[in-house]
N, C-alpha and C. Protein backbone atom coordinates (compact mmCIF):
# COMPACT_ATOMS: atom_id res chain seq x y z
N UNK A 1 11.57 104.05 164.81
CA UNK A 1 12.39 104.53 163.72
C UNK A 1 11.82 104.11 162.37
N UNK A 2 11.27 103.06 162.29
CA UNK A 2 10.55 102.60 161.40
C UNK A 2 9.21 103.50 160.80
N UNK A 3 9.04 103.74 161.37
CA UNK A 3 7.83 104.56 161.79
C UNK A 3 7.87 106.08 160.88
N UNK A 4 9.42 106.50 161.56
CA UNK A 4 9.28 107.58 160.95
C UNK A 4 9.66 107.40 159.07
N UNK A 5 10.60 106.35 159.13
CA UNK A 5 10.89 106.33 158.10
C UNK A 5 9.71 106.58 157.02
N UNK A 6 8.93 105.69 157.24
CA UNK A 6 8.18 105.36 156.55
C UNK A 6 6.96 106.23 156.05
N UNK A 7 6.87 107.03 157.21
CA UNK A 7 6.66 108.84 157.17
C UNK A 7 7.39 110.06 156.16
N UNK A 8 8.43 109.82 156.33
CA UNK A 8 9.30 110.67 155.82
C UNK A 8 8.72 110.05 154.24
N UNK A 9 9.12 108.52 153.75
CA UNK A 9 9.58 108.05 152.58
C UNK A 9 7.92 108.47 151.68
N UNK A 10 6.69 108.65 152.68
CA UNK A 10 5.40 108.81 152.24
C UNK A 10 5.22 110.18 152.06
N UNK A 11 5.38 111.14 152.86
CA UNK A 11 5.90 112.51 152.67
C UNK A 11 6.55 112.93 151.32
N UNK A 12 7.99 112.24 151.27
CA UNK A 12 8.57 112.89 149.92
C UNK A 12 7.51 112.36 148.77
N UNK A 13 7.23 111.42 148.59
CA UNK A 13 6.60 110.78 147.53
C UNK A 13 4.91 111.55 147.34
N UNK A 14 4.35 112.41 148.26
CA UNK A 14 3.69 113.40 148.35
C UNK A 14 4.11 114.55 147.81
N UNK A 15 5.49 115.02 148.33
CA UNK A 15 5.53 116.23 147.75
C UNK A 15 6.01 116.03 146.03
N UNK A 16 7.16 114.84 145.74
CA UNK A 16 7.51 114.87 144.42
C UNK A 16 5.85 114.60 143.84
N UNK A 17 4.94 114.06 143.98
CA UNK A 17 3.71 114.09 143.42
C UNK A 17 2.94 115.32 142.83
N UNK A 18 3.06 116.62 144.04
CA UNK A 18 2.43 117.67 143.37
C UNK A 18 2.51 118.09 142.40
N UNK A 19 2.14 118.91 142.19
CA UNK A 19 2.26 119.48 140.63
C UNK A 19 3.16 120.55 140.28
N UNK A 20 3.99 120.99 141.69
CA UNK A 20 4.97 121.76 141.58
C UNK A 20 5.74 121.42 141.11
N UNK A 21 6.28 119.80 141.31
CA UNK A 21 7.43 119.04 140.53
C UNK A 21 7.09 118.70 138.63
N UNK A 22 5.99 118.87 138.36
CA UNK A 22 5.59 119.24 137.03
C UNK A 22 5.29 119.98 136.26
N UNK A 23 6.08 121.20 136.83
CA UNK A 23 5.81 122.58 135.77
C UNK A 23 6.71 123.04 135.01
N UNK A 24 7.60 122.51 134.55
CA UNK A 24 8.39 122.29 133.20
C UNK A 24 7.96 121.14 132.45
N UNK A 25 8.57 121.77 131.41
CA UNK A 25 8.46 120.73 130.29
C UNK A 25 9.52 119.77 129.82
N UNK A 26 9.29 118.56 129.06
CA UNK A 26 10.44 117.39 129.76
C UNK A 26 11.00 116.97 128.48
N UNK A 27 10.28 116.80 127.22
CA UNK A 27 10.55 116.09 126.14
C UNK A 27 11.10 117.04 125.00
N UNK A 28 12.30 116.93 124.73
CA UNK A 28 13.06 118.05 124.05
C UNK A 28 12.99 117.21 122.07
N UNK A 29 12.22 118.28 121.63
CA UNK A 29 12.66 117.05 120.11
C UNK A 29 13.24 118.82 118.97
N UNK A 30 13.91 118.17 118.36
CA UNK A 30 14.30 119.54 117.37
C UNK A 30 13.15 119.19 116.00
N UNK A 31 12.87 120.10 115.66
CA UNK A 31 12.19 120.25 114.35
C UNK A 31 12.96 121.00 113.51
N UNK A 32 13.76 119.69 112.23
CA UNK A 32 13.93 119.90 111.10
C UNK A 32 13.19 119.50 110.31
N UNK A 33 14.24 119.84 109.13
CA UNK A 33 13.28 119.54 107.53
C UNK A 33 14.23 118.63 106.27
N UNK A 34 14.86 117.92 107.01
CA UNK A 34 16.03 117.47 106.20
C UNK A 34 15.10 115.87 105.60
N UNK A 35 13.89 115.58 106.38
CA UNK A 35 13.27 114.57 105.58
C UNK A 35 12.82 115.38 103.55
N UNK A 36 12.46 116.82 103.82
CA UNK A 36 12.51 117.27 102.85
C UNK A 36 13.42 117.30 101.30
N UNK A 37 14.57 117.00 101.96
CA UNK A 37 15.85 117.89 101.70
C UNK A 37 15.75 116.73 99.40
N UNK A 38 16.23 117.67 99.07
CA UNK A 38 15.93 117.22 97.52
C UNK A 38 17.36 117.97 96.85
N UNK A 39 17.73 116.94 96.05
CA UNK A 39 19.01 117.84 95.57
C UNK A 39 18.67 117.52 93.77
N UNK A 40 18.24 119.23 93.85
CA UNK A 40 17.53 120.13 92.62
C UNK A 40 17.69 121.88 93.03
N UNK A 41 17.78 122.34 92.11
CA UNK A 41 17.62 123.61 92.02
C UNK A 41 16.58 124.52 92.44
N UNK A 42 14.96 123.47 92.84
CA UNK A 42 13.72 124.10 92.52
C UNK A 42 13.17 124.98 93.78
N UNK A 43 12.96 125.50 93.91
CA UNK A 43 11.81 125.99 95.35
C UNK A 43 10.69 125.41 95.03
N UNK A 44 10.61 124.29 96.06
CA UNK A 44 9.43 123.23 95.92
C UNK A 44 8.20 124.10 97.47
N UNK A 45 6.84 124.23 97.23
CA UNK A 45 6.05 123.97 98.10
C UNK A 45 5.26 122.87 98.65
N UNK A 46 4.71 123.31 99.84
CA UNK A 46 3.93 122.38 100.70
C UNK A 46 2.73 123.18 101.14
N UNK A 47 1.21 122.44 100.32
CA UNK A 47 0.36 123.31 100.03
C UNK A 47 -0.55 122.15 100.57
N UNK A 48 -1.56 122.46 101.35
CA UNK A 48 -1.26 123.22 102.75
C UNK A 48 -0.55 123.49 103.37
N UNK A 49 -0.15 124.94 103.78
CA UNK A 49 1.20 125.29 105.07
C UNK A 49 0.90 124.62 106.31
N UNK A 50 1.07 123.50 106.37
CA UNK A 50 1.20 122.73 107.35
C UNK A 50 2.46 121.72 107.24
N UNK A 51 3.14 121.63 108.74
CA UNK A 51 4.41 120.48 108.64
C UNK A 51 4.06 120.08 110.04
N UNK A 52 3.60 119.00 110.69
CA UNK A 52 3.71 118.33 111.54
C UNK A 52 4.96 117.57 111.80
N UNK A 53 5.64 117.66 113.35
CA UNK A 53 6.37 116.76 113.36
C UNK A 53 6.79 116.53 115.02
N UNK A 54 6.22 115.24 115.17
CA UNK A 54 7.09 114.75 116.54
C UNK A 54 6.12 115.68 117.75
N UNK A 55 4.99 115.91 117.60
CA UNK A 55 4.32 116.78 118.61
C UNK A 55 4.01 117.96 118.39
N UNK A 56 4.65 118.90 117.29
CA UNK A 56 4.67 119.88 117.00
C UNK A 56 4.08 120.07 115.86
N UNK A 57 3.22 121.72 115.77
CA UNK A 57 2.78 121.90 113.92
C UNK A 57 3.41 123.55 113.79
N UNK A 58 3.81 122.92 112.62
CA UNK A 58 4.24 124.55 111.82
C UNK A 58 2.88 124.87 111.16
N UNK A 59 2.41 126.19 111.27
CA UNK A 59 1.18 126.42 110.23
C UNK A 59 1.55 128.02 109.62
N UNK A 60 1.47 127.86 108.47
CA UNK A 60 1.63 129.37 107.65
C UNK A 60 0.03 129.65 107.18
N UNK A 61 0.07 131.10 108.12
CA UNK A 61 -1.72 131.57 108.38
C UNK A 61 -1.57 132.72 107.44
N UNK A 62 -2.33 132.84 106.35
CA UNK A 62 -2.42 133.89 105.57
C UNK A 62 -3.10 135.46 106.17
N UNK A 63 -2.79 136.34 105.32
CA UNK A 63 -3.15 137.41 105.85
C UNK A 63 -3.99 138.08 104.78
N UNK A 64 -3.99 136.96 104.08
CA UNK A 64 -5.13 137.71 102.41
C UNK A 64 -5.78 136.75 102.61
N UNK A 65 -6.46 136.72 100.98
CA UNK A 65 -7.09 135.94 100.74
C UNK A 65 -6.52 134.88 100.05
N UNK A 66 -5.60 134.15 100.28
CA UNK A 66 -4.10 133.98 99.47
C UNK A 66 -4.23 132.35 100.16
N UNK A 67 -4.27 130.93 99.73
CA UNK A 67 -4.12 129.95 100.44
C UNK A 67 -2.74 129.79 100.87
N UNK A 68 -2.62 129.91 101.97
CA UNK A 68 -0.98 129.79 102.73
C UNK A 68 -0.03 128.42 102.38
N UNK A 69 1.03 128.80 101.84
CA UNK A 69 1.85 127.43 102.21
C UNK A 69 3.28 128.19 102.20
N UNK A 70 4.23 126.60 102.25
CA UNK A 70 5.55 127.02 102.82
C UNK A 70 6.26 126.33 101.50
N UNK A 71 7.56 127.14 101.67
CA UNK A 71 8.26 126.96 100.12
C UNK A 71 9.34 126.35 100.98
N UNK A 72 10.62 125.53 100.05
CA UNK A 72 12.17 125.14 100.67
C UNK A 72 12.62 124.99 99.52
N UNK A 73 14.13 125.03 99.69
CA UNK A 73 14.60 124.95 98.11
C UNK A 73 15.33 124.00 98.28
N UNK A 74 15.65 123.38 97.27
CA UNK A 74 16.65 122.12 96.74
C UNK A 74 17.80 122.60 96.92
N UNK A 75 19.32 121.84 97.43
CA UNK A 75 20.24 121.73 97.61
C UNK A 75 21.11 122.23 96.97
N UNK A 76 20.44 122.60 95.60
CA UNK A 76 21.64 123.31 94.51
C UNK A 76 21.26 124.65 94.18
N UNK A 77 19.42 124.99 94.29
CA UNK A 77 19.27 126.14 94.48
C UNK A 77 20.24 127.45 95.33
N UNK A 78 19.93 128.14 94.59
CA UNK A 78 21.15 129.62 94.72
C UNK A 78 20.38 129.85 96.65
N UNK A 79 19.18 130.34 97.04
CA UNK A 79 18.93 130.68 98.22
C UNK A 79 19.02 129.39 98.91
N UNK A 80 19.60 128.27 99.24
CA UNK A 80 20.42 127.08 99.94
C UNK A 80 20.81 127.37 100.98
N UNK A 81 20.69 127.15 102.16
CA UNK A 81 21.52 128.29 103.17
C UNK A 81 22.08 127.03 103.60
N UNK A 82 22.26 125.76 103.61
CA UNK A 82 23.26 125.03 104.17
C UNK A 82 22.36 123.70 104.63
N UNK A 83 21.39 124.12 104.88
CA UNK A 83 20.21 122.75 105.49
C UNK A 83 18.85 123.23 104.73
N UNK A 84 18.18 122.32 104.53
CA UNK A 84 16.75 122.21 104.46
C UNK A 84 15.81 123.37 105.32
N UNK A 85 15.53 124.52 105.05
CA UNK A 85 14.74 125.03 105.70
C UNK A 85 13.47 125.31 105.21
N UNK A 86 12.73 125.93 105.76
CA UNK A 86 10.66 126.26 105.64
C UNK A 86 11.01 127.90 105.05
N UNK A 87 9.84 128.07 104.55
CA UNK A 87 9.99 129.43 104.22
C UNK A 87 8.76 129.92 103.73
N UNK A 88 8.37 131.01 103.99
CA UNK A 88 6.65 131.38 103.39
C UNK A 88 7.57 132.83 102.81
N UNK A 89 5.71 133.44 102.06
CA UNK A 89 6.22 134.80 101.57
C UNK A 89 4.55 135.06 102.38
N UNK A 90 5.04 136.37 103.16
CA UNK A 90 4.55 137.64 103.47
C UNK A 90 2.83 136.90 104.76
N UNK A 91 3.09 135.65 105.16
CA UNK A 91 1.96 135.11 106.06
C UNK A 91 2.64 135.16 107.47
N UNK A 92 1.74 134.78 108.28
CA UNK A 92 2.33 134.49 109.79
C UNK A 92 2.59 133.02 110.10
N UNK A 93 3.48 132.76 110.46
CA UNK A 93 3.99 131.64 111.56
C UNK A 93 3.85 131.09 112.20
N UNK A 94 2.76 130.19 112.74
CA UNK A 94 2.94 129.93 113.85
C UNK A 94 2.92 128.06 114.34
N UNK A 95 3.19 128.03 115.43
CA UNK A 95 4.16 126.95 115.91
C UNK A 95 3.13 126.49 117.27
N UNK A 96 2.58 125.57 117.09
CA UNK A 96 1.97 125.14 118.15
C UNK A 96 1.48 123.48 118.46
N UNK A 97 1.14 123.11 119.23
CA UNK A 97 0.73 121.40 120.09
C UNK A 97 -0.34 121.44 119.03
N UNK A 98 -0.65 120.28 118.18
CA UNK A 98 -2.03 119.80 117.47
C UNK A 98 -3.01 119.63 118.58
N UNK A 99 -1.96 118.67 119.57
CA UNK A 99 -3.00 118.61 120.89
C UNK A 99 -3.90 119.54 121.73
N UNK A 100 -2.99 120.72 121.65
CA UNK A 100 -3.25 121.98 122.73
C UNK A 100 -2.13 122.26 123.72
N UNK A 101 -1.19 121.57 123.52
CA UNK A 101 -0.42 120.83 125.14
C UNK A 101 0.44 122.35 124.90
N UNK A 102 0.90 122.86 126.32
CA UNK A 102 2.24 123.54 126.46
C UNK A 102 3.38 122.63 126.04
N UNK A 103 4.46 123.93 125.93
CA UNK A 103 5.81 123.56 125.35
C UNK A 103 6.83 125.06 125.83
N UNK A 104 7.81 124.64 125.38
CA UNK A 104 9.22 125.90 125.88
C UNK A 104 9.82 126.06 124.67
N UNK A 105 9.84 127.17 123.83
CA UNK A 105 10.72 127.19 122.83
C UNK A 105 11.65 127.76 123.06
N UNK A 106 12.84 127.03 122.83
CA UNK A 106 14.55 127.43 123.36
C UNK A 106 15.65 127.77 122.20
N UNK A 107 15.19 127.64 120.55
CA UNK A 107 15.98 128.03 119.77
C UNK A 107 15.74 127.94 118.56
N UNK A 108 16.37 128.75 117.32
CA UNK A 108 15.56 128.52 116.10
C UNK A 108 16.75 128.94 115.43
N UNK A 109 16.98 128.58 113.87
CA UNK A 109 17.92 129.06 113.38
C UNK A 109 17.30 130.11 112.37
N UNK A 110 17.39 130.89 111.57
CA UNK A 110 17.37 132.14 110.85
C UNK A 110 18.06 131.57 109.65
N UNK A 111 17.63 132.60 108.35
CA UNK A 111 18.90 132.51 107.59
C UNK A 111 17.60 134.02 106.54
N UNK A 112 18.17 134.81 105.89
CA UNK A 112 17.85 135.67 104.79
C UNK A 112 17.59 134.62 103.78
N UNK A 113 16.71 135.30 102.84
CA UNK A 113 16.07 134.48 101.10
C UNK A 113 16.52 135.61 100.72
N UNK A 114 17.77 135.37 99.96
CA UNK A 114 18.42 136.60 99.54
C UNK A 114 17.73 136.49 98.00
N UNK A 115 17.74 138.33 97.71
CA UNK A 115 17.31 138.82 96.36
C UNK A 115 18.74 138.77 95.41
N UNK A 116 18.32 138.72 94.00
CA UNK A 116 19.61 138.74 93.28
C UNK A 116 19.58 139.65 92.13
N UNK A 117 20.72 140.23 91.89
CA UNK A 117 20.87 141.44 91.01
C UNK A 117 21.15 141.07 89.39
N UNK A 118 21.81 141.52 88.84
CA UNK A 118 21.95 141.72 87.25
C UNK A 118 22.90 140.60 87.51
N UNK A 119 22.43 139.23 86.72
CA UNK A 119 23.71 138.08 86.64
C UNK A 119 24.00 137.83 87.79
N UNK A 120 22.71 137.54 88.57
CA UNK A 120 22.25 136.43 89.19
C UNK A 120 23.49 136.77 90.97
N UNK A 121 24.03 137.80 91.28
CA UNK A 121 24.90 138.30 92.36
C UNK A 121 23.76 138.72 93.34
N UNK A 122 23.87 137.91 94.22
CA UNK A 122 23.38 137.95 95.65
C UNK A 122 23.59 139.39 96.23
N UNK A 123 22.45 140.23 96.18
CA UNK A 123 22.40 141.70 96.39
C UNK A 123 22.62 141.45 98.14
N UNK A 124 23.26 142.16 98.71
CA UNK A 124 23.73 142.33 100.51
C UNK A 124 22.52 143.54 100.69
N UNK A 125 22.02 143.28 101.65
CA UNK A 125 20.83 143.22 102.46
C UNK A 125 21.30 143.87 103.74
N UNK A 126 20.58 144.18 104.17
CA UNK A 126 21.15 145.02 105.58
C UNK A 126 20.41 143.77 106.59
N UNK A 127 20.59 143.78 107.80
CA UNK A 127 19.92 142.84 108.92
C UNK A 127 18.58 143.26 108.88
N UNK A 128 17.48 142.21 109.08
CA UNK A 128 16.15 141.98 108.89
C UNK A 128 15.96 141.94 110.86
N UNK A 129 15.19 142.72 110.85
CA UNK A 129 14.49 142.16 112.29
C UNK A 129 13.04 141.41 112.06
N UNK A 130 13.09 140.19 112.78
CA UNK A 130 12.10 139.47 113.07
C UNK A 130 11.45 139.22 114.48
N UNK A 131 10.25 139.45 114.52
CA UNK A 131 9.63 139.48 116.31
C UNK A 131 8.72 138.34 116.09
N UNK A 132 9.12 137.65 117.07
CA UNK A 132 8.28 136.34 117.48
C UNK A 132 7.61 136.64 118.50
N UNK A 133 5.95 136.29 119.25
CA UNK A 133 5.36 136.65 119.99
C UNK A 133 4.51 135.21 120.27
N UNK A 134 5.11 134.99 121.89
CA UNK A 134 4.63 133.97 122.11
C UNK A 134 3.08 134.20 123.16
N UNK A 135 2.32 133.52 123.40
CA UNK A 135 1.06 132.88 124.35
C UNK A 135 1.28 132.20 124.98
N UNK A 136 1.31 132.43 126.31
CA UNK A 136 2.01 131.54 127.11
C UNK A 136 0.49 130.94 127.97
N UNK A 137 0.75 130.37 128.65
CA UNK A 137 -0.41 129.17 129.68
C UNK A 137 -1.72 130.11 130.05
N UNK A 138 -1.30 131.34 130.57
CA UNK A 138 -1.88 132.15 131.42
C UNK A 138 -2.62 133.36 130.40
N UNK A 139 -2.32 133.47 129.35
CA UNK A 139 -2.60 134.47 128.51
C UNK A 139 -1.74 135.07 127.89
N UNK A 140 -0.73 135.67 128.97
CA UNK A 140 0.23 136.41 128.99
C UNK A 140 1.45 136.66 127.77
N UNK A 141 1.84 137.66 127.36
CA UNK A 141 2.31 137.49 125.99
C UNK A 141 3.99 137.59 126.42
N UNK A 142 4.47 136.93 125.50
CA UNK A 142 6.30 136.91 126.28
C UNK A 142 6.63 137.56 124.00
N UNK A 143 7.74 138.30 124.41
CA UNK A 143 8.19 138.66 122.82
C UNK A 143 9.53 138.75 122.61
N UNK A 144 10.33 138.74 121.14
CA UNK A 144 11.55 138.71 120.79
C UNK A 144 11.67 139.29 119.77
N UNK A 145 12.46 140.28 119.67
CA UNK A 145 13.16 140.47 118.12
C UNK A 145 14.51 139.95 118.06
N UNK A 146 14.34 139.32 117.29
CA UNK A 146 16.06 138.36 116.14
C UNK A 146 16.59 139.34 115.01
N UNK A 147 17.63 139.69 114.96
CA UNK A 147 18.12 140.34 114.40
C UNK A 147 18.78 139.66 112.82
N UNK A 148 17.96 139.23 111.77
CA UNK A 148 18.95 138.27 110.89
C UNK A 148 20.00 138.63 110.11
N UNK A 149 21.05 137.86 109.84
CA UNK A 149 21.92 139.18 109.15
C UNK A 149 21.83 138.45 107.55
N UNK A 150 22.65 139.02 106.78
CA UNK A 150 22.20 139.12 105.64
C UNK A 150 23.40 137.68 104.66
N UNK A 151 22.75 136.90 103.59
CA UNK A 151 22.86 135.48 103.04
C UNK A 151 23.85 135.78 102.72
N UNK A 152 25.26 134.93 102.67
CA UNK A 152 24.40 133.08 103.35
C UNK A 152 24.45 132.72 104.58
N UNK A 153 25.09 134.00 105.66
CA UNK A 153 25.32 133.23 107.07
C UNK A 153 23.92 133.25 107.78
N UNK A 154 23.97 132.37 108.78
CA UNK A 154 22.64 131.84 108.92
C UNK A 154 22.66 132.46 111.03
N UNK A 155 21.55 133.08 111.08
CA UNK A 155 21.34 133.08 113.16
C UNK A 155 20.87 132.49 113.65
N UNK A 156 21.88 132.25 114.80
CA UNK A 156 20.98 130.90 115.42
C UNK A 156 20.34 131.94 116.83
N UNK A 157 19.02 132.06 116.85
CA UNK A 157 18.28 132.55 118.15
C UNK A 157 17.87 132.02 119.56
N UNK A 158 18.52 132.25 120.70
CA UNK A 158 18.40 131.97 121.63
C UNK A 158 17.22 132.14 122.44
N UNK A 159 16.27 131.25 123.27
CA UNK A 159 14.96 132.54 123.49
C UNK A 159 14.82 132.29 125.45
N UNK A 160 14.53 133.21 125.59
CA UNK A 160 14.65 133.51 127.33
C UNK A 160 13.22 133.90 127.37
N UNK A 161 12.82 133.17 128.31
CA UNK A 161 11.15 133.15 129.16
C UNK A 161 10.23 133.27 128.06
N UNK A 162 10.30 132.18 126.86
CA UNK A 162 9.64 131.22 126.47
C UNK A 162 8.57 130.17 126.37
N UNK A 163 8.38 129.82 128.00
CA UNK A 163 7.95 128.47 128.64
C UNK A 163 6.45 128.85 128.98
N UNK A 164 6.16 127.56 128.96
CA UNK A 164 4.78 127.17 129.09
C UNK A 164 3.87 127.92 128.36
N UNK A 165 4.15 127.58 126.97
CA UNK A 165 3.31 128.67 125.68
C UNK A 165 2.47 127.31 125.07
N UNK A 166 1.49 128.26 125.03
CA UNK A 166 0.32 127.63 123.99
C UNK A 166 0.59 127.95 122.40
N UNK A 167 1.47 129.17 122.19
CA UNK A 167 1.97 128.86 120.48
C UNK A 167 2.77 130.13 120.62
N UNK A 168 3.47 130.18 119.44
CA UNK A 168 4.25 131.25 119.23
C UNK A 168 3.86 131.46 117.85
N UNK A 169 3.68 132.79 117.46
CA UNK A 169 3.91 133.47 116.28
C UNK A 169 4.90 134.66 115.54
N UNK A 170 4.89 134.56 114.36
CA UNK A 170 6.06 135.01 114.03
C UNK A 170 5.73 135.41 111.84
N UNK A 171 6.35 136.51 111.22
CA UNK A 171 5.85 137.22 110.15
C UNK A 171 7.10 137.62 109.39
N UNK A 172 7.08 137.07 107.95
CA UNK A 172 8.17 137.52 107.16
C UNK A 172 8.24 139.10 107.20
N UNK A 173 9.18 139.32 106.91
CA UNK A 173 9.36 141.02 107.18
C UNK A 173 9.44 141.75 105.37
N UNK A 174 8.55 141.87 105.38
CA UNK A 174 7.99 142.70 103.70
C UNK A 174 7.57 144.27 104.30
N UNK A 175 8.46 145.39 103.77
CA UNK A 175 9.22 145.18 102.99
C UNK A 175 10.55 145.15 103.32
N UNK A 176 11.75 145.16 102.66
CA UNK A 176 12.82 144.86 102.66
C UNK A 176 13.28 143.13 102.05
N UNK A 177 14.26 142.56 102.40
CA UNK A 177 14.77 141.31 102.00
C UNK A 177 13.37 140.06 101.63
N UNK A 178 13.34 138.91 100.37
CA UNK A 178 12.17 138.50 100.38
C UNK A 178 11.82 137.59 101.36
N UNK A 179 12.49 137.96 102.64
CA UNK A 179 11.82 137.24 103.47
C UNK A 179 13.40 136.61 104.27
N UNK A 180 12.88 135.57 105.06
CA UNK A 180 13.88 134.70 105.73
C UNK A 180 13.37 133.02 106.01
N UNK A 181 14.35 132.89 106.09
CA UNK A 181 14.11 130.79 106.14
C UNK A 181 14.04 130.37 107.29
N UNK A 182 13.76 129.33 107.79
CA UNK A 182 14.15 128.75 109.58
C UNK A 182 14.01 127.37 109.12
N UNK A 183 14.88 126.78 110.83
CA UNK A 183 15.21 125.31 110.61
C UNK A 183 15.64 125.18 112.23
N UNK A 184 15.69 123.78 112.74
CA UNK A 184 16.38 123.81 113.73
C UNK A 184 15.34 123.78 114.98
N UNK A 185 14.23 124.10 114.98
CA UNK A 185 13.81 124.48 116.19
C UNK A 185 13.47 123.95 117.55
N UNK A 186 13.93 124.03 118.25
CA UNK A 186 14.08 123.18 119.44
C UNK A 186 13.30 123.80 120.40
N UNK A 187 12.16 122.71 120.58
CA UNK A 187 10.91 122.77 121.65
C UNK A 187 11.21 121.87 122.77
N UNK A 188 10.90 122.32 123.79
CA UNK A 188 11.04 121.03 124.86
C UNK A 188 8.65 121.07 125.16
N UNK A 189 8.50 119.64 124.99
CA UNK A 189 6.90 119.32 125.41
C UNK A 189 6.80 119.32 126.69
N UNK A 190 5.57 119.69 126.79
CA UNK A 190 4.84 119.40 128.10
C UNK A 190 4.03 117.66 128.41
């Protein structure tokens, strides 16, 4: 009896070993921006579009000849959506391991950079679609459109078959609204 036990107890400890029991990802961290957060009126940048944090890099990749960075506004600023968020004009997005490592992206919040009319009235905007397009382990491309609706309420995006991506990208939507903000984003690491 001993015998087998000890079989069995070498067995499981074989199979939890493979690598089948390691194909998710384990370490869940949210990426905000509230270390940012400044209470002023200004739309401050971060030049280089780069924000590292906790495993993760935000990078804003130009599409000109234009050096990329990311704007956020101060707390009293009119486009404020409630938290500290990132924001570019008219570059791509993207979100990936400095390391290389996979990750699962499971949620992001949204919000419109609303335009303003004669005396400074927050012009209403119709919903912005935004498509995120992820790279997953294998090559394979997984995609989303988010529907944002229009300032100050803010979407929070849910994302389904996500996992095991080497980066996700993602593009302000010009033309229409000047764009949209994000915050919130919750990666689980590999």
């Amino acid at each position: 009896m001993k015998r087998m036990a000890k079989q069995f107890t070498l067995g499981l400890f074989l199979l939890m070993a493979t690598p089948a029991f390691s194909q998710t990802c384990t370490d869940t961290i949210i990426i905000d921006f509230e270390n940012l957060k400044t209470v002023d009126a200004t739309i401050h940048s971060i030049v280089p579009g780069i924000f590292d944090d906790d495993g993760a890099e935000l990078r804003a990749v130009a599409l000109g000849n234009v050096q990329p960075y990311f704007n956020y506004a101060g707390t009293l600023s009119p486009v404020f959506a409630g938290s500290t968020m990132l924001m570019v004009s008219q570059d791509e997005i993207k979100l990936a391991r400095p390391n290389g490592g996979l990750f699962d992206l499971l949620s992001i919040i949204l919000a419109e950079v609303p335009s303003f009319g004669v005396g400074g009235a927050v012009l209403v905007q119709d919903p912005t679609p935004v498509t995120f397009t992820g790279i997953k382990e294998n090559g394979r491309t997984v995609s989303f459109t988010a529907i944002i609706q229009p300032f100050p309420e803010v979407t929070t995006v849910q994302f389904k078959g996500f996992s095991r991506l080497r980066s996700v990208s993602w593009f302000q939507q010009i033309p229409g609204p000047m764009g949209h903000q994000f915050d919130n984003i919750i990666v689980r690491l590999d």
